[in-house]
N, C-alpha and C. Protein backbone atom coordinates (compact mmCIF):
# COMPACT_ATOMS: atom_id res chain seq x y z
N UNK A 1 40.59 29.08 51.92
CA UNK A 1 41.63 29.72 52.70
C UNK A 1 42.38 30.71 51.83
N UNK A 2 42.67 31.99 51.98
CA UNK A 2 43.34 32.96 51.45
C UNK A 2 44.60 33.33 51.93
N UNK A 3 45.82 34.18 51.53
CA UNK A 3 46.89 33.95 51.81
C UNK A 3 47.33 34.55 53.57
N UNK A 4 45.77 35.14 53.92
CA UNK A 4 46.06 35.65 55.26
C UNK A 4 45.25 35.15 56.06
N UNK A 5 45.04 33.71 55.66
CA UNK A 5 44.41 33.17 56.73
C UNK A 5 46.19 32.54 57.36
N UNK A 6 45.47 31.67 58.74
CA UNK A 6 46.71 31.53 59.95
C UNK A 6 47.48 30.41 59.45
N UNK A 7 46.51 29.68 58.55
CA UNK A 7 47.57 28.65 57.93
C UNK A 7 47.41 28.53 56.75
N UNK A 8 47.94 29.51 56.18
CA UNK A 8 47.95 29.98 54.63
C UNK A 8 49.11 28.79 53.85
N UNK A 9 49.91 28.57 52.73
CA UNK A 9 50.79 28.08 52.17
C UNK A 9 51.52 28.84 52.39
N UNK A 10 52.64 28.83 53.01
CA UNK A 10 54.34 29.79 53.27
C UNK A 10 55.29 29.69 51.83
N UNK A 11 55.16 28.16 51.30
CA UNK A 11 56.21 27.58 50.54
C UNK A 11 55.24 27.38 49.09
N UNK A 12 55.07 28.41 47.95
CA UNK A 12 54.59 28.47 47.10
C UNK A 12 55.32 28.40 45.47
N UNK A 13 54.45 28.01 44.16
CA UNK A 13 55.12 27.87 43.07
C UNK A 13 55.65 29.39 43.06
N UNK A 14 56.03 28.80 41.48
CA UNK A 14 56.70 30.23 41.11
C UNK A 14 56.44 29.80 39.15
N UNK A 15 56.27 30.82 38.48
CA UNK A 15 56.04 30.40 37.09
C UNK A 15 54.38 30.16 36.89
N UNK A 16 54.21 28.90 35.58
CA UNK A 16 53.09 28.66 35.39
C UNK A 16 52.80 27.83 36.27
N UNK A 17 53.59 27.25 37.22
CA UNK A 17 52.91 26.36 38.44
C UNK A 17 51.98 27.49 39.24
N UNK A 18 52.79 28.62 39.31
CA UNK A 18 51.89 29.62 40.32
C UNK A 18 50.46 30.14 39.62
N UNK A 19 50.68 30.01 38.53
CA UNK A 19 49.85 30.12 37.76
C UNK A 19 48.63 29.10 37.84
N UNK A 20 48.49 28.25 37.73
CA UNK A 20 47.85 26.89 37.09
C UNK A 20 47.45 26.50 39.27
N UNK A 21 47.84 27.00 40.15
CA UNK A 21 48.12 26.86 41.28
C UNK A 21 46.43 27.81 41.94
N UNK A 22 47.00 29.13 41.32
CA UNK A 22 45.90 29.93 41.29
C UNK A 22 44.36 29.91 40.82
N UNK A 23 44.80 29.24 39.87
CA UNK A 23 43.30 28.88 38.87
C UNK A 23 42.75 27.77 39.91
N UNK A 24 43.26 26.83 40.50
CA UNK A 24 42.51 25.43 40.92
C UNK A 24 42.52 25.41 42.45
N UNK A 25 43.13 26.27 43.15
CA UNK A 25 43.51 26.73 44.78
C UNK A 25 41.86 26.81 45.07
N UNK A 26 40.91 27.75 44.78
CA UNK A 26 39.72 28.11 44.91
C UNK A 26 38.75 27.13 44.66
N UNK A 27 38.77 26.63 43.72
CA UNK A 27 37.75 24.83 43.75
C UNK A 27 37.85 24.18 44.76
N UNK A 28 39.34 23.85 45.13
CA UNK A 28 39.76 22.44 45.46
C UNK A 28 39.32 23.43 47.65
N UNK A 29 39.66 24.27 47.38
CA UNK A 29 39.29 25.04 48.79
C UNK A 29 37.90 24.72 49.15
N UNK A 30 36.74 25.17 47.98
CA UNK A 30 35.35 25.33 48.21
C UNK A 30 34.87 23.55 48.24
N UNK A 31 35.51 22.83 48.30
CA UNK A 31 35.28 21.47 48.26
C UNK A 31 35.64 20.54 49.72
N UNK A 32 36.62 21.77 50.69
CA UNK A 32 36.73 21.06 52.22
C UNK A 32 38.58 20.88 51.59
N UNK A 33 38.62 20.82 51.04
CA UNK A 33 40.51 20.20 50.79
C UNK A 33 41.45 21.88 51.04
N UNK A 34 42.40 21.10 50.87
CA UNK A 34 43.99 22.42 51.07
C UNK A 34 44.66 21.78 49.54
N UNK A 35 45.06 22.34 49.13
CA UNK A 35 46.37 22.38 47.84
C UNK A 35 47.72 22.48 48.69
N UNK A 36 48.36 21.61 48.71
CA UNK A 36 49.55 21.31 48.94
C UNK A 36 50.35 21.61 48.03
N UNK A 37 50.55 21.55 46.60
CA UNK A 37 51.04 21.87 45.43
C UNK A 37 50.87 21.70 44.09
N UNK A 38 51.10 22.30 42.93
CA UNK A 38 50.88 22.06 42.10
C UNK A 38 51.96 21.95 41.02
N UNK A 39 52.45 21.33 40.10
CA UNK A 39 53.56 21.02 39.44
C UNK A 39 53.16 21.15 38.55
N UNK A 40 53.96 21.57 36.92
CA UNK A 40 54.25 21.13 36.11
C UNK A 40 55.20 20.36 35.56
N UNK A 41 55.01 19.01 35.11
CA UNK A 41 56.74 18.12 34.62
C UNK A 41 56.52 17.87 33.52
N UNK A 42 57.44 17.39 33.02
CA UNK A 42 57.65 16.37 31.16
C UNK A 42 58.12 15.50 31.49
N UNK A 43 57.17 14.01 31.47
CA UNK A 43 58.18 12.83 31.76
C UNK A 43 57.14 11.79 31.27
N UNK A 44 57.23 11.34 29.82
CA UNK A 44 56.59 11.22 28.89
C UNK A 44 55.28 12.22 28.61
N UNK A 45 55.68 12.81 28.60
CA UNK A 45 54.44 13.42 28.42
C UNK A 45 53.93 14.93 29.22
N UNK A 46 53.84 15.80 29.18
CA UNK A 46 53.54 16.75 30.19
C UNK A 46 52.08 16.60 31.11
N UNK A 47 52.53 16.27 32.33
CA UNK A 47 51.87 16.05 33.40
C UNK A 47 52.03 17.38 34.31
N UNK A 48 50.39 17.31 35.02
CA UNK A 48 50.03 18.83 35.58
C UNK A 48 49.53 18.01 37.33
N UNK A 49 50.49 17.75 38.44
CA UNK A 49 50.53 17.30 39.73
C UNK A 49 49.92 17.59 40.49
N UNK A 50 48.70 17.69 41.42
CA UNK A 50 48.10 18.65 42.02
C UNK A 50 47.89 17.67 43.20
N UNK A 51 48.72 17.82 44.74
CA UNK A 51 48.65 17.30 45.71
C UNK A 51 47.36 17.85 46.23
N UNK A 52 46.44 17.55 47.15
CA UNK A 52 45.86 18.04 47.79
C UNK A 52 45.19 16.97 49.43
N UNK A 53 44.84 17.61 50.14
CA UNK A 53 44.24 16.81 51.16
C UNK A 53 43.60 17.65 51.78
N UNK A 54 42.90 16.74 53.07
CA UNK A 54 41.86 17.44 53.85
C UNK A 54 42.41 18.31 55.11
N UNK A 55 41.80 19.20 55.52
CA UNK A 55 43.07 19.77 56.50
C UNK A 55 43.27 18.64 57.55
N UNK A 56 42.47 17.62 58.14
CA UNK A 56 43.11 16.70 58.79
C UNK A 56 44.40 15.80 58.19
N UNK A 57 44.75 16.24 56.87
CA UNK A 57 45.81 14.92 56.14
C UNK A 57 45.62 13.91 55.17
N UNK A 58 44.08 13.72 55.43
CA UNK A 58 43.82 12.78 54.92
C UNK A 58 43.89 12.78 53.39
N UNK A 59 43.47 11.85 52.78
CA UNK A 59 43.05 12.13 51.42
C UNK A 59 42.76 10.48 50.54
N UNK A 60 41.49 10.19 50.53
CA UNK A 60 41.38 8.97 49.66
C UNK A 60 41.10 8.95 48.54
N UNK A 61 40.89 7.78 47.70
CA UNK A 61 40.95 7.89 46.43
C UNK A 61 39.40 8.36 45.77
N UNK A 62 38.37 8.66 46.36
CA UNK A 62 37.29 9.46 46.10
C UNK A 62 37.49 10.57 46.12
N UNK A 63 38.18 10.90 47.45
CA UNK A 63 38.45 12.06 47.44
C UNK A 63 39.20 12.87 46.53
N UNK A 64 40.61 12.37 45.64
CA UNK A 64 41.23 12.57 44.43
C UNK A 64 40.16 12.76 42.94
N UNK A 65 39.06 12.14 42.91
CA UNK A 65 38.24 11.90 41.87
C UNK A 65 37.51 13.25 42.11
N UNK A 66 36.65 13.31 43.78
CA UNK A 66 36.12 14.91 43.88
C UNK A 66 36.65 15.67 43.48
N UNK A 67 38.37 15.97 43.81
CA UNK A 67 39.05 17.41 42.87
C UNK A 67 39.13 17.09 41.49
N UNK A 68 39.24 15.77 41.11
CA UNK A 68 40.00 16.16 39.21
C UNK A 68 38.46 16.78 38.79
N UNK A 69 37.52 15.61 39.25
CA UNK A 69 36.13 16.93 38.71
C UNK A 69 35.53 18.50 39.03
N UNK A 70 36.24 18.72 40.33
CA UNK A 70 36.21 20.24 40.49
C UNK A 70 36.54 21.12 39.48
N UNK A 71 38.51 20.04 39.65
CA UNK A 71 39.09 21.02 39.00
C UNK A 71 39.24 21.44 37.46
N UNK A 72 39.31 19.82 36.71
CA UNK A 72 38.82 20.06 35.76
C UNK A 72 38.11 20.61 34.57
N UNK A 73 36.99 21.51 34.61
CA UNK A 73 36.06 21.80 33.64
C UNK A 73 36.19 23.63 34.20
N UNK A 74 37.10 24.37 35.24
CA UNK A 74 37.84 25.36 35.76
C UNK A 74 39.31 25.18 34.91
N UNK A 75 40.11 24.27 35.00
CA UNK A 75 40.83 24.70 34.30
C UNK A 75 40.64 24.34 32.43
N UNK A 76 39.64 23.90 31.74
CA UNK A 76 38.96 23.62 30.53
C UNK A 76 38.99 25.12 30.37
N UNK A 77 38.19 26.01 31.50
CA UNK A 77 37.71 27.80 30.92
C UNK A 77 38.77 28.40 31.29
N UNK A 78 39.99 28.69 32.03
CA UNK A 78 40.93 29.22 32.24
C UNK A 78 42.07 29.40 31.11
N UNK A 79 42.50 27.35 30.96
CA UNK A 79 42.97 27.41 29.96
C UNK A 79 44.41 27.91 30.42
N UNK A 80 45.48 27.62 31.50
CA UNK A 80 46.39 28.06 32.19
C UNK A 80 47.67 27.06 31.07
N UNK A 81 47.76 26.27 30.75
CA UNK A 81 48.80 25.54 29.91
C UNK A 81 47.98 25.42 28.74
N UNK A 82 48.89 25.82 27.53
CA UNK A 82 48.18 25.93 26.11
C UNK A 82 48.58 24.55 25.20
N UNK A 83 49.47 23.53 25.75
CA UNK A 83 49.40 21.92 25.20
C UNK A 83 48.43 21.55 26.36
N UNK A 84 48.90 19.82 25.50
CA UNK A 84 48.26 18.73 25.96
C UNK A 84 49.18 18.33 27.29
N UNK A 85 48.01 17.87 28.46
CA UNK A 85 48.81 17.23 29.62
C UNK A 85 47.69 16.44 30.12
N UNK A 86 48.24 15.32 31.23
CA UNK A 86 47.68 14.26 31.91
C UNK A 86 47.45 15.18 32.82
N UNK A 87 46.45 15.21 33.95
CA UNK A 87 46.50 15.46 35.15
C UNK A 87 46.26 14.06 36.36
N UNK A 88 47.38 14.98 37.18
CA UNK A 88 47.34 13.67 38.30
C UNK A 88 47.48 14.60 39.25
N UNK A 89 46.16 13.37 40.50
CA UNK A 89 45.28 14.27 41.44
C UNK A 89 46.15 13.25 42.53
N UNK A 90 46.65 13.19 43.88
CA UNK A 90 47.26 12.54 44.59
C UNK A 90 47.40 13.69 46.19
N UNK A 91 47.19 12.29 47.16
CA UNK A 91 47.77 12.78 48.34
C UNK A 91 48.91 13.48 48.36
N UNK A 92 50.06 14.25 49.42
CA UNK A 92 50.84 14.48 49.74
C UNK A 92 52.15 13.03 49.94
N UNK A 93 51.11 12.47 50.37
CA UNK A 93 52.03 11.30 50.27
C UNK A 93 53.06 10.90 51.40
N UNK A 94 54.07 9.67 51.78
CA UNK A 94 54.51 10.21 53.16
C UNK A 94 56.10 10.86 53.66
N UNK A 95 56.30 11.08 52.14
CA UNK A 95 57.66 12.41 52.21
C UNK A 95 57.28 13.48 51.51
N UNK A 96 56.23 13.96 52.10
CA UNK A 96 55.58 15.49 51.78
C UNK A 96 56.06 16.32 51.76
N UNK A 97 55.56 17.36 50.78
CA UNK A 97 56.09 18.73 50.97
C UNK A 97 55.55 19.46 52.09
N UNK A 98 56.61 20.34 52.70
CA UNK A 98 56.14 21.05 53.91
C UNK A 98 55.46 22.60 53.41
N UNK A 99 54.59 23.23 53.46
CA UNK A 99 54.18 24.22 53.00
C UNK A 99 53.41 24.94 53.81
N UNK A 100 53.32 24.54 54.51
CA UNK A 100 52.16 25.28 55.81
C UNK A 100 52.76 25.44 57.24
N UNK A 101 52.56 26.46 58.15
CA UNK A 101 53.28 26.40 59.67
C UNK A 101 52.68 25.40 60.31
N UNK A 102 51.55 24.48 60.31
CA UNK A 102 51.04 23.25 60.55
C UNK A 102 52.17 22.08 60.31
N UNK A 103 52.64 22.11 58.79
CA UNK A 103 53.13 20.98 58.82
C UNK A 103 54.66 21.10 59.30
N UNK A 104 55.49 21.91 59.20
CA UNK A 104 56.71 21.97 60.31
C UNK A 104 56.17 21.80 61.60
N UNK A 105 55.53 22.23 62.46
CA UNK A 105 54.75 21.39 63.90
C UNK A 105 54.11 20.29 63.87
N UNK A 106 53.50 19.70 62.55
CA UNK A 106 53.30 18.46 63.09
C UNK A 106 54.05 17.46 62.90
N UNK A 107 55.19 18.15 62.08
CA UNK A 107 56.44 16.90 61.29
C UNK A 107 57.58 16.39 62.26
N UNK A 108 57.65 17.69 63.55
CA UNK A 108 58.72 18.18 64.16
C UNK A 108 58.70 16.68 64.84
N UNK A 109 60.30 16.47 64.47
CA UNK A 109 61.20 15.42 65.01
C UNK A 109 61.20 14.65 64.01
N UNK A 110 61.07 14.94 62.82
CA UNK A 110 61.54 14.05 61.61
C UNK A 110 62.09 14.95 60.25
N UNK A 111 62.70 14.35 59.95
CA UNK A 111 64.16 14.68 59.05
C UNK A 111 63.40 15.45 57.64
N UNK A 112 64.03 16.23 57.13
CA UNK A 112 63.53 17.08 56.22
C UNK A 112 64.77 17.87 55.41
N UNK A 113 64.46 18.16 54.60
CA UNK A 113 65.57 18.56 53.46
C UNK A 113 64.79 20.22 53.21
N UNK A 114 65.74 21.21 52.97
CA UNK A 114 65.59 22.60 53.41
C UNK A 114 65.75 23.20 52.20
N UNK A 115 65.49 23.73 51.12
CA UNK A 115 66.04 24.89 50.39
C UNK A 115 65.86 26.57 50.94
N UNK A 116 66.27 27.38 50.73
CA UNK A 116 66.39 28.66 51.11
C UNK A 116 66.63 29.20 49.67
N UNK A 117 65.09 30.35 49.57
CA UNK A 117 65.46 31.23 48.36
C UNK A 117 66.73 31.93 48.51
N UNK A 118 67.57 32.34 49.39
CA UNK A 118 68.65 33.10 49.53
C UNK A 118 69.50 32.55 50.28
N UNK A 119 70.70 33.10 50.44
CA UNK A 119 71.33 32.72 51.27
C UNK A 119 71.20 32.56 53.07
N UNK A 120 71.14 32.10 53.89
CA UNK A 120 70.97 32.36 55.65
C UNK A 120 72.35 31.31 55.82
N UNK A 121 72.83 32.19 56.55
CA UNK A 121 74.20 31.48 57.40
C UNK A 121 74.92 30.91 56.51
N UNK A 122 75.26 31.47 54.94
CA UNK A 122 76.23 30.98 53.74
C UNK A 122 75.54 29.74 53.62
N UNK A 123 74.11 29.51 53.58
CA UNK A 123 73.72 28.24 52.83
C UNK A 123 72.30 28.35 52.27
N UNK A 124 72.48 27.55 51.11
CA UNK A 124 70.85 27.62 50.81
C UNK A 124 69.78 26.17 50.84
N UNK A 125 70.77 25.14 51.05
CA UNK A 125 70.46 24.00 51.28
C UNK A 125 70.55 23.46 52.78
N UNK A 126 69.39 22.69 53.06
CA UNK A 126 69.80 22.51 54.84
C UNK A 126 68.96 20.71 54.64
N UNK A 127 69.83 20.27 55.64
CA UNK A 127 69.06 18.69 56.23
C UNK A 127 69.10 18.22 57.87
N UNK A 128 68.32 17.61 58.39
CA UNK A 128 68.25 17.92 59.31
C UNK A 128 66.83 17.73 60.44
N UNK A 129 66.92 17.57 61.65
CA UNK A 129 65.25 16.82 62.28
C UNK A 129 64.87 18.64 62.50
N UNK A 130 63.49 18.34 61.74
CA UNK A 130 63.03 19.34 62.36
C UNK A 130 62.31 19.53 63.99
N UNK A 131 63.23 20.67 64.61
CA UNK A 131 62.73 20.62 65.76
C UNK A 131 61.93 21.42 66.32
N UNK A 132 61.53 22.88 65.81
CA UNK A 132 60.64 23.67 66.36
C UNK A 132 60.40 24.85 65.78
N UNK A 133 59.06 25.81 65.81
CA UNK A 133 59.19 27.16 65.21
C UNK A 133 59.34 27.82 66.60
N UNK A 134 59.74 28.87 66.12
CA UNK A 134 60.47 29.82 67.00
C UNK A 134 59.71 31.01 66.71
N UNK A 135 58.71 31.58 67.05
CA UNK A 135 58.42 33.20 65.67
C UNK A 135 58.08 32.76 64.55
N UNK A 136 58.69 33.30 63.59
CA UNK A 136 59.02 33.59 61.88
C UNK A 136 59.93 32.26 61.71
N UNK A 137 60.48 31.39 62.82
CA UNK A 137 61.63 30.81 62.04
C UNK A 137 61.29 29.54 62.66
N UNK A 138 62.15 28.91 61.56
CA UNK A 138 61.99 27.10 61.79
C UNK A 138 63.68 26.60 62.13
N UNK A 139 63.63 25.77 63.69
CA UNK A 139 64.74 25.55 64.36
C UNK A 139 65.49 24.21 63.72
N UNK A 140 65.90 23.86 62.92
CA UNK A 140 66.62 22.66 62.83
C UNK A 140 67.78 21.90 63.44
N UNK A 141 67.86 21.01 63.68
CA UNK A 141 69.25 20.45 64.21
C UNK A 141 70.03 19.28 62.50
N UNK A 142 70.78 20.28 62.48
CA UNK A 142 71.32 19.65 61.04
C UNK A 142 72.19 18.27 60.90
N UNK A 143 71.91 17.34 60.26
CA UNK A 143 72.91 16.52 59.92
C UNK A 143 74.30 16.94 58.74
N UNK A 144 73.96 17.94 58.47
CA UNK A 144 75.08 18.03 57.43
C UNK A 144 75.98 19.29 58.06
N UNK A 145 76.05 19.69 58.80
CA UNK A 145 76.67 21.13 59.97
C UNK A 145 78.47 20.83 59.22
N UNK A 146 78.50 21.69 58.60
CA UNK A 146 80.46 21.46 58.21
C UNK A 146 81.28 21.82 59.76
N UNK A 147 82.24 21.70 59.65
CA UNK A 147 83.31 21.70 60.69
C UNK A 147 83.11 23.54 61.10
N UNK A 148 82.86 23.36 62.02
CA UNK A 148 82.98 24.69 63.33
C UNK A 148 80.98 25.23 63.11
N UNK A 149 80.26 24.54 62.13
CA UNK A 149 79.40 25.53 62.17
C UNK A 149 78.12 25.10 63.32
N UNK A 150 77.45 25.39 63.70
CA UNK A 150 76.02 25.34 64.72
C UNK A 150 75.62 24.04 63.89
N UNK A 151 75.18 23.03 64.81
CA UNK A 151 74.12 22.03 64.75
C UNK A 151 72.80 22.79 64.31
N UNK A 152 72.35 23.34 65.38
CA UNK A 152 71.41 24.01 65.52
C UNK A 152 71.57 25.44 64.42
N UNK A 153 70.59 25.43 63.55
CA UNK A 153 69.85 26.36 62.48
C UNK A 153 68.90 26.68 62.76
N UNK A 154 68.59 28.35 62.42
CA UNK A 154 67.29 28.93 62.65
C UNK A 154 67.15 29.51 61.04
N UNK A 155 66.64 28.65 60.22
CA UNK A 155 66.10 29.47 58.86
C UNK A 155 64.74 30.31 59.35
N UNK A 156 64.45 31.74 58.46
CA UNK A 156 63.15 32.22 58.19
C UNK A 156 61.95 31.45 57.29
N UNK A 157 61.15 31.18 58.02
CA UNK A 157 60.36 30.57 56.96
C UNK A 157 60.06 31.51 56.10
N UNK A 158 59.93 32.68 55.87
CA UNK A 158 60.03 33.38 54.28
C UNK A 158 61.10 33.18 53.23
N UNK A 159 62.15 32.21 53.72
CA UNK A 159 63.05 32.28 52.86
C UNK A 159 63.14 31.01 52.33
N UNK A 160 61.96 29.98 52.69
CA UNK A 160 62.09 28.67 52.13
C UNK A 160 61.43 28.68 50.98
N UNK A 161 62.34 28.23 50.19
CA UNK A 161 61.51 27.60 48.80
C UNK A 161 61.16 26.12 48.70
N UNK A 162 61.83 25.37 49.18
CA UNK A 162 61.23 23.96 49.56
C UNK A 162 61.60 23.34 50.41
N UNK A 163 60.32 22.64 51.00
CA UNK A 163 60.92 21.86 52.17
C UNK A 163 60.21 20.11 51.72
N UNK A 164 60.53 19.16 51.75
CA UNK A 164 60.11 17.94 52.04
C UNK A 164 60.69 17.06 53.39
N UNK A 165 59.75 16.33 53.99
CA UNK A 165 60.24 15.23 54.62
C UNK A 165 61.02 14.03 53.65
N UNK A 166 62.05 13.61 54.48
CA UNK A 166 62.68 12.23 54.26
C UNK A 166 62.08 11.40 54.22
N UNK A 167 62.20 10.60 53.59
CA UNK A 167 61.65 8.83 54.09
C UNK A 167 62.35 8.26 54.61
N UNK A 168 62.08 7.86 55.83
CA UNK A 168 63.05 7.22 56.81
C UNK A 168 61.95 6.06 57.76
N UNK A 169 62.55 4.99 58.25
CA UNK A 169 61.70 3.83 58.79
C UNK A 169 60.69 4.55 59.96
N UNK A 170 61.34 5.82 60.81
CA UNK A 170 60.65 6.56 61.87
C UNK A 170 59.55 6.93 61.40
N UNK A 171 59.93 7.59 59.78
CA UNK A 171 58.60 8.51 59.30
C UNK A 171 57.51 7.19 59.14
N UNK A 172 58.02 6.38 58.35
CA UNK A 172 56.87 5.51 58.00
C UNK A 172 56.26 4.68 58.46
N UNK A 173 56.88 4.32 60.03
CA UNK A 173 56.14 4.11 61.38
C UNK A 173 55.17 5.14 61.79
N UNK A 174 55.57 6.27 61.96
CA UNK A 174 54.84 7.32 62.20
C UNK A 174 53.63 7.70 61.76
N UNK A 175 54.01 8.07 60.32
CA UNK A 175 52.77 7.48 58.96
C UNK A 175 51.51 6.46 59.43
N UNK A 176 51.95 5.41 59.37
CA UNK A 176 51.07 4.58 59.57
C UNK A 176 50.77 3.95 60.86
N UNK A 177 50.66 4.25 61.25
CA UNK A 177 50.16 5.09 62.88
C UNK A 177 49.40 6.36 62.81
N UNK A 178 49.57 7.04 62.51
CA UNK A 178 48.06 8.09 62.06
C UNK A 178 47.63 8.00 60.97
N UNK A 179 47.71 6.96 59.95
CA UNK A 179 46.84 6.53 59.05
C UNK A 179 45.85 5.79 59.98
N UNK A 180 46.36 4.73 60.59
CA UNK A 180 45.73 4.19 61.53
C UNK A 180 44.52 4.40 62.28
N UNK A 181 45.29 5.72 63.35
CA UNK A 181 44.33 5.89 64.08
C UNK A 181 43.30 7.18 63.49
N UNK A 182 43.53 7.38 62.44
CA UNK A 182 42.25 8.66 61.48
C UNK A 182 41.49 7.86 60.52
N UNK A 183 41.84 5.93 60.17
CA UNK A 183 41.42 5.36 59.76
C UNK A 183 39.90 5.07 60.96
N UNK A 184 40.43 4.08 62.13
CA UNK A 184 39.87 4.38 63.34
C UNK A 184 38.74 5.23 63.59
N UNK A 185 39.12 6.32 63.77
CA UNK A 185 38.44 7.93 64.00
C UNK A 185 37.31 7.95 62.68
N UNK A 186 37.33 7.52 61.63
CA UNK A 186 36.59 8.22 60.97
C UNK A 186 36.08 6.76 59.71
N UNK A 187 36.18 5.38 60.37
CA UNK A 187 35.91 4.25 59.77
C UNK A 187 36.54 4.22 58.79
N UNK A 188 37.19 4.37 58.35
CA UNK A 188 37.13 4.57 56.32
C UNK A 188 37.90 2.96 55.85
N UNK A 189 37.81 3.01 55.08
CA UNK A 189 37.70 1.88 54.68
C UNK A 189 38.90 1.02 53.82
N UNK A 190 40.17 0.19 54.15
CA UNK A 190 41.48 0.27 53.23
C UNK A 190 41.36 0.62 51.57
N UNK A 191 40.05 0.50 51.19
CA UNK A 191 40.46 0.47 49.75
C UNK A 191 39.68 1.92 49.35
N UNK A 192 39.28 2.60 50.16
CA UNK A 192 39.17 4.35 49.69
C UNK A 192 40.55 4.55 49.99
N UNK A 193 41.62 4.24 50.65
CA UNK A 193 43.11 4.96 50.64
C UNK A 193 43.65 5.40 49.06
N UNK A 194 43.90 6.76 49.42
CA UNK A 194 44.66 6.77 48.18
C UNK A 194 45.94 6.01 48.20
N UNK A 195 46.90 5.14 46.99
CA UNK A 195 47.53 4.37 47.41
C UNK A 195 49.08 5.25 47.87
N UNK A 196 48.70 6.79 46.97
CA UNK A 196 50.12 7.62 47.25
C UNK A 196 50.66 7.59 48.60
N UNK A 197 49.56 7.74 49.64
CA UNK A 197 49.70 8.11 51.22
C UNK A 197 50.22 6.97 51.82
């Protein structure tokens, strides 16, 4: 998938994540998966995060093993971080990052936390159920609305820099309920689950 396909990534790194993002986007693509994100952290140790799943959601723990070997011996010749790091290959998990116009429609009616590269309506932080795209824009009904301002928010999705779902008892009913029924749909088996999801 390229950045002009219909459900491209909206909500992308920035830095050597965009970097290191770029190098492994194209494997993990030619293999049936989407890249959800890619991180760099220090927390013992510098670790290199690379969410990914199938465009249905899914993602088991074979399936995590298929990308680290994709991606792996691609980023060996690239060579995108010049130390030492762990890599960890993992679902989205079930307070995901939102990054695609897919996943604000399929999330819609569960709670999500907003950044905005800029300012919209004197804020750059938003929380709140997501309720709908509109166009270009994603409709929220906010829990955090200060005194006199709109419940109701219309951010641009060009102006998000991150979005995640909450974890909340709804989501993780929800969750597992279409773990369920794509378990169902497609046999698989409890112990291919990745355990992130």
């Amino acid at each position: 998938m390229d950045d002009n396909s219909a459900d491209a990534r909206l909500v992308k790194e920035e830095g050597l994540d965009a970097v290191v993002a770029s190098v492994i986007a194209p494997p993990i693509e030619d293999l049936g998966f989407r890249l959800v994100r890619a991180r760099m952290f220090d927390h013992n140790g510098l670790t290199m995060q690379v969410m990914a799943e199938r465009p249905d959601g899914t993602m088991s723990v074979n399936d995590c093993e298929a990308v680290s070997r994709a991606i792996s011996p691609v980023l060996d010749v690239e060579d995108p971080v010049s130390q030492a790091y762990n890599l960890e290959i993992s679902s989205p998990g079930i307070d995901r990052p939102l990054v695609r116009r897919s996943d604000f429609e399929t999330w819609a009616g569960h709670t999500a936390k907003i950044e905005s590269a800029y300012l919209v309506d004197g804020r750059k932080r938003w929380r709140g159920i997501l309720v709908k795209l509109e166009g270009d824009d994603l409709v929220l009904r906010r829990d955090n609305a200060a005194k006199g301002e709109e419940v109701e928010a219309r951010i641009p999705l060009q102006s998000i820099s991150a979005a995640n779902l909450v974890l909340t008892d709804e989501l993780v009913r929800e969750a597992l309920k279409r773990d369920k029924a794509l378990r169902n749909a497609n046999d698989i088996e409890d112990d291919d689950l990745d355990t992130n999801n």
